[in-house]
Structure formats: C-alpha cells, structure tokens
C-alpha atoms as a PDB file:
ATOM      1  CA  UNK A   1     114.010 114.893  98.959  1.00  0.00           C
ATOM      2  CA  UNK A   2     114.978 115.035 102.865  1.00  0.00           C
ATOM      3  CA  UNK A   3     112.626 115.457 106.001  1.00  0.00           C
ATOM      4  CA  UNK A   4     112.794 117.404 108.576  1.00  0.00           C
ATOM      5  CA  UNK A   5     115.215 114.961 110.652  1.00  0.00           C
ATOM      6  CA  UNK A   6     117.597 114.591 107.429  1.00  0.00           C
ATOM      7  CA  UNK A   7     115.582 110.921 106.327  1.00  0.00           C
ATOM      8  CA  UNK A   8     115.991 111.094 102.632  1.00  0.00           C
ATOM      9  CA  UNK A   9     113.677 109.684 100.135  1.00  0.00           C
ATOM     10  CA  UNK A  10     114.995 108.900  96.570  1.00  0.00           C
ATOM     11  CA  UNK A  11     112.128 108.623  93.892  1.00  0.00           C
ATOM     12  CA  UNK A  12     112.313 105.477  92.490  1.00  0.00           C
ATOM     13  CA  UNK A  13     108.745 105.430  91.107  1.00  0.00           C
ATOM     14  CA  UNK A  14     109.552 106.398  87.567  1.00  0.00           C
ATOM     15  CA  UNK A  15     112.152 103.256  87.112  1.00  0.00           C
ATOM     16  CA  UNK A  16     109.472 101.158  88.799  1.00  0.00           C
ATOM     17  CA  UNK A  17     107.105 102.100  86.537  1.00  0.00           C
ATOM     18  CA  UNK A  18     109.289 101.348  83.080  1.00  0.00           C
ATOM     19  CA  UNK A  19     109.843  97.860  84.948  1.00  0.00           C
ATOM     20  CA  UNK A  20     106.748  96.768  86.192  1.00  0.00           C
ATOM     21  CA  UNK A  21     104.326  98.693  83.232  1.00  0.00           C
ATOM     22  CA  UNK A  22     101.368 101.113  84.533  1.00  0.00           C
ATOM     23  CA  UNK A  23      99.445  98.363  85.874  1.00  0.00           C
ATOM     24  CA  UNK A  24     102.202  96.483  87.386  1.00  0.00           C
ATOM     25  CA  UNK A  25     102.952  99.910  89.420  1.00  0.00           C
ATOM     26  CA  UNK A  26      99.507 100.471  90.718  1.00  0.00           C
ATOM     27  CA  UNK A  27      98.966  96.775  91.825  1.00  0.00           C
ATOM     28  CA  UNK A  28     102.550  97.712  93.663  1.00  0.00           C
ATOM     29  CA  UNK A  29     101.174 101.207  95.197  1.00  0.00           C
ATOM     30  CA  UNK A  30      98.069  99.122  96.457  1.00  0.00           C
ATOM     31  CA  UNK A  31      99.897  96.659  97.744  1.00  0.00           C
ATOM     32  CA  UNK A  32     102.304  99.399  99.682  1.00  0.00           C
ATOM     33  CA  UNK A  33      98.628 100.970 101.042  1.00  0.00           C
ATOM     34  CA  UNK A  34      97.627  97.280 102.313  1.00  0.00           C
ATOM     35  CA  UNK A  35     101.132  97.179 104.622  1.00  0.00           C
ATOM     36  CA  UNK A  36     100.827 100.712 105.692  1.00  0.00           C
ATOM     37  CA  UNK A  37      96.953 100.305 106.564  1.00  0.00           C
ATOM     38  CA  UNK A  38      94.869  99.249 109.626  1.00  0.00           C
ATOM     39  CA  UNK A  39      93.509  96.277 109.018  1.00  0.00           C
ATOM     40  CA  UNK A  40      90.575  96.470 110.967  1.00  0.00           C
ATOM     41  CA  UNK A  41      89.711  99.912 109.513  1.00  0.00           C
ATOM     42  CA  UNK A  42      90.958  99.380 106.446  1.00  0.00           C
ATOM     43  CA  UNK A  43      92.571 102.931 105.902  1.00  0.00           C
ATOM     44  CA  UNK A  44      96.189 104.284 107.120  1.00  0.00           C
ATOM     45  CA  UNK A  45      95.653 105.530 110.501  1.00  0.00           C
ATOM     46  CA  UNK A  46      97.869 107.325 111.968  1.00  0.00           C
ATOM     47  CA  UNK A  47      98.680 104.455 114.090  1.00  0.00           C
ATOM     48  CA  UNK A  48      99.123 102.439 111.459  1.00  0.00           C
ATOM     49  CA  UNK A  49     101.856 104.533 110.339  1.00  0.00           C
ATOM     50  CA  UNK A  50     103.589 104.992 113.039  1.00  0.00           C
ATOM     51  CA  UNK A  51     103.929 101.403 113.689  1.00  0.00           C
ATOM     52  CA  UNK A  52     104.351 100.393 109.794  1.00  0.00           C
ATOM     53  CA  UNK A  53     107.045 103.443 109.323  1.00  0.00           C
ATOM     54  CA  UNK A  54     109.716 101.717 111.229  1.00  0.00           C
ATOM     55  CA  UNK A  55     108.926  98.035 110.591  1.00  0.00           C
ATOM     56  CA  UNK A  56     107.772  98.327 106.817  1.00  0.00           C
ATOM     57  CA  UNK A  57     109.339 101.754 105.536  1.00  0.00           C
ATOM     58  CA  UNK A  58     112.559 101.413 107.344  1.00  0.00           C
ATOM     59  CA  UNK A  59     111.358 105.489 108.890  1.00  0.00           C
ATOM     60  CA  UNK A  60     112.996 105.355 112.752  1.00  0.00           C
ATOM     61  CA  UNK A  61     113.587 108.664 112.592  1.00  0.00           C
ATOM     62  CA  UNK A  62     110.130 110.033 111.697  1.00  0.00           C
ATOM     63  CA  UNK A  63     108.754 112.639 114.671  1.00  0.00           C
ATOM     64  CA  UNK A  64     105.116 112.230 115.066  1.00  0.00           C
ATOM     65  CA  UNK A  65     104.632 115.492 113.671  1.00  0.00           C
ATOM     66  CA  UNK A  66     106.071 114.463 110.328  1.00  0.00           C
ATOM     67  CA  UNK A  67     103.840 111.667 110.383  1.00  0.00           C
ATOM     68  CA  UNK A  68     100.738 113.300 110.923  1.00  0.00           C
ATOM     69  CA  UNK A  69     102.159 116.318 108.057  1.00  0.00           C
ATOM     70  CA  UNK A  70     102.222 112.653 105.761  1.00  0.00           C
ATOM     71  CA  UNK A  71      98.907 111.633 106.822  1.00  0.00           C
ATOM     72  CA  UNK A  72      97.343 115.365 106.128  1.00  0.00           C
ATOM     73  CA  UNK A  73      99.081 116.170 102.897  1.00  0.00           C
ATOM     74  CA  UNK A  74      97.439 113.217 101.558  1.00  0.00           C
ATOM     75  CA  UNK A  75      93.879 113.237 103.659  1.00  0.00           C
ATOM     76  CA  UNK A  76      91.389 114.459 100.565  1.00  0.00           C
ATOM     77  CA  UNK A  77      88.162 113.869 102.695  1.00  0.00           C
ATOM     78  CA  UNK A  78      89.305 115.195 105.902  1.00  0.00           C
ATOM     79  CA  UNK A  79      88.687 111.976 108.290  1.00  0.00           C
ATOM     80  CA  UNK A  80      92.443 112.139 109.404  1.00  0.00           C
ATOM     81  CA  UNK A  81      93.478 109.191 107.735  1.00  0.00           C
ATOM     82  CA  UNK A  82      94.013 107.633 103.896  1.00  0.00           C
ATOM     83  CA  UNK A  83      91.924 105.331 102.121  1.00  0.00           C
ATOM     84  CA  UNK A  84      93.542 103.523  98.951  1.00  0.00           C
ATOM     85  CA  UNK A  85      93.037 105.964  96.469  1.00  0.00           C
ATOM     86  CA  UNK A  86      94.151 109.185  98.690  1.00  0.00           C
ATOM     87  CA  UNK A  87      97.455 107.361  99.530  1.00  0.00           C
ATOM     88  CA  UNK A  88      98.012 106.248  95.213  1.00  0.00           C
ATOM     89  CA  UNK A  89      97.163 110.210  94.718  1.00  0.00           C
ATOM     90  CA  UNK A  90      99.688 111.018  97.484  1.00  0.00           C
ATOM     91  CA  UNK A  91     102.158 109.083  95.856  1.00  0.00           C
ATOM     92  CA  UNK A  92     102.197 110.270  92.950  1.00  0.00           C
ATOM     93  CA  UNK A  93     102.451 113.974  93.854  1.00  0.00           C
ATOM     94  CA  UNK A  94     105.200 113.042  95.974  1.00  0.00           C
ATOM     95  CA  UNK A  95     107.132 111.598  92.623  1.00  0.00           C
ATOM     96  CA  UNK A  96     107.690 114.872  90.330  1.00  0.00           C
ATOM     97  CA  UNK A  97     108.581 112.475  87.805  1.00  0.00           C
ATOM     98  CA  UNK A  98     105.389 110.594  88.016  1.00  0.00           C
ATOM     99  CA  UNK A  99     103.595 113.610  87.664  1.00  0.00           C
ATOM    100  CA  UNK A 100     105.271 114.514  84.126  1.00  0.00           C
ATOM    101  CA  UNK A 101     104.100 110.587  82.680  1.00  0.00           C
ATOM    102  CA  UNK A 102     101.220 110.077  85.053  1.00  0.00           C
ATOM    103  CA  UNK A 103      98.359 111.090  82.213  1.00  0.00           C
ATOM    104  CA  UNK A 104     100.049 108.268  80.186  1.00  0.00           C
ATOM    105  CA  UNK A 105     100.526 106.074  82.561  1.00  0.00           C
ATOM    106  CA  UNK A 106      97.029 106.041  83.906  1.00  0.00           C
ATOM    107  CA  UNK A 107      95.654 105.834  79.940  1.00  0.00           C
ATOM    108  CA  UNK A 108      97.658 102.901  80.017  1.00  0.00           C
ATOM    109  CA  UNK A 109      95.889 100.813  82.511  1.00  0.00           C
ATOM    110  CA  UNK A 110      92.882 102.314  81.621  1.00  0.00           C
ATOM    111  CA  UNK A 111      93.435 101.043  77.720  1.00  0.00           C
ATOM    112  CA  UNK A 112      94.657  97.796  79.103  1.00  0.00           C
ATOM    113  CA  UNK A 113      90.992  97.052  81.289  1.00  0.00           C
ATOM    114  CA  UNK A 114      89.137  97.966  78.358  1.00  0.00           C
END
C-alpha cells in the first residue's frame, strides 16, 4: 500500500499476530498508540503525529494533509484526534489481512481474560 508521496507501507500485522498471539498483538498496538500519543492529552493529536511520524514511524515524507487524512479516517467521535481504541480499530482496517482473522483473533483474547 503506497501514499500519496510514494511512502509504502507493507502489512506486517498478520505475521505479528501468529508471533506474538492475539493478546501479545494488542498489548503491541497499545503500546504503538502510547508513542504516537500526546502525553498530556492522552490521545494522538495531530501534533503528536506529526512529530512522532518522523521520529517513531520513520514517515519524513508525510504532507500534512496525509496526516490529517490518517487522523480522520480513524477519528470515530469526531474530536479531530484518536483515543486508544479508534487508533487499534484504525489499524486493523488498515491490515486487509487482519480483517479476514480479526473475529478470531479478538475471541481469542477475549477467551483468554475469561
């Protein structure tokens, strides 16, 4: 999958999720939401993301635009940015593959706190 500028994103998700187990994955997406997020706010602003794209994701070549496109593909509640759950939601529908396992995957953990 490329962006607009050519940045290419290969879905690794599915073999992270066959190493780590269901749980292991989320704990991983949560801890991905805790780098990208304002810490004072506790949500993804989109300052947060813009600083955290090039330092944490690696993203230089991100416009703005795209960034904000990110931040309102994922935005569920409309306050502009993306608490925990909206950004583990937005990952997954960014991860076709995910999609396809993600009832069983989320059973899973579910069985696993019961």
């Amino acid at each position: 999958m490329a962006s607009k500028s050519g940045v290419v994103f290969e879905d690794f998700f599915p073999s992270m999720v066959e190493k780590l187990g269901a749980e292991g994955f989320m704990d991983e997406l949560c801890n991905g939401f805790r780098l990208l997020m304002d810490e004072e706010k506790g949500v993804i602003t989109f300052e947060s993301l813009k600083e955290n794209s090039v330092s944490v994701l690696g993203l230089k070549d991100m416009s703005n635009e795209e960034l904000k496109c990110m931040l309102r593909e994922g935005d569920l509640d409309g306050d502009e940015c993306l608490n925990q759950m909206e950004f583990c939601v937005l990952m997954f529908r960014l991860s076709p593959e995910l999609m396809k396992g993600s009832r069983r995957w989320i059973e899973e953990v579910v069985m696993n706190e019961m």
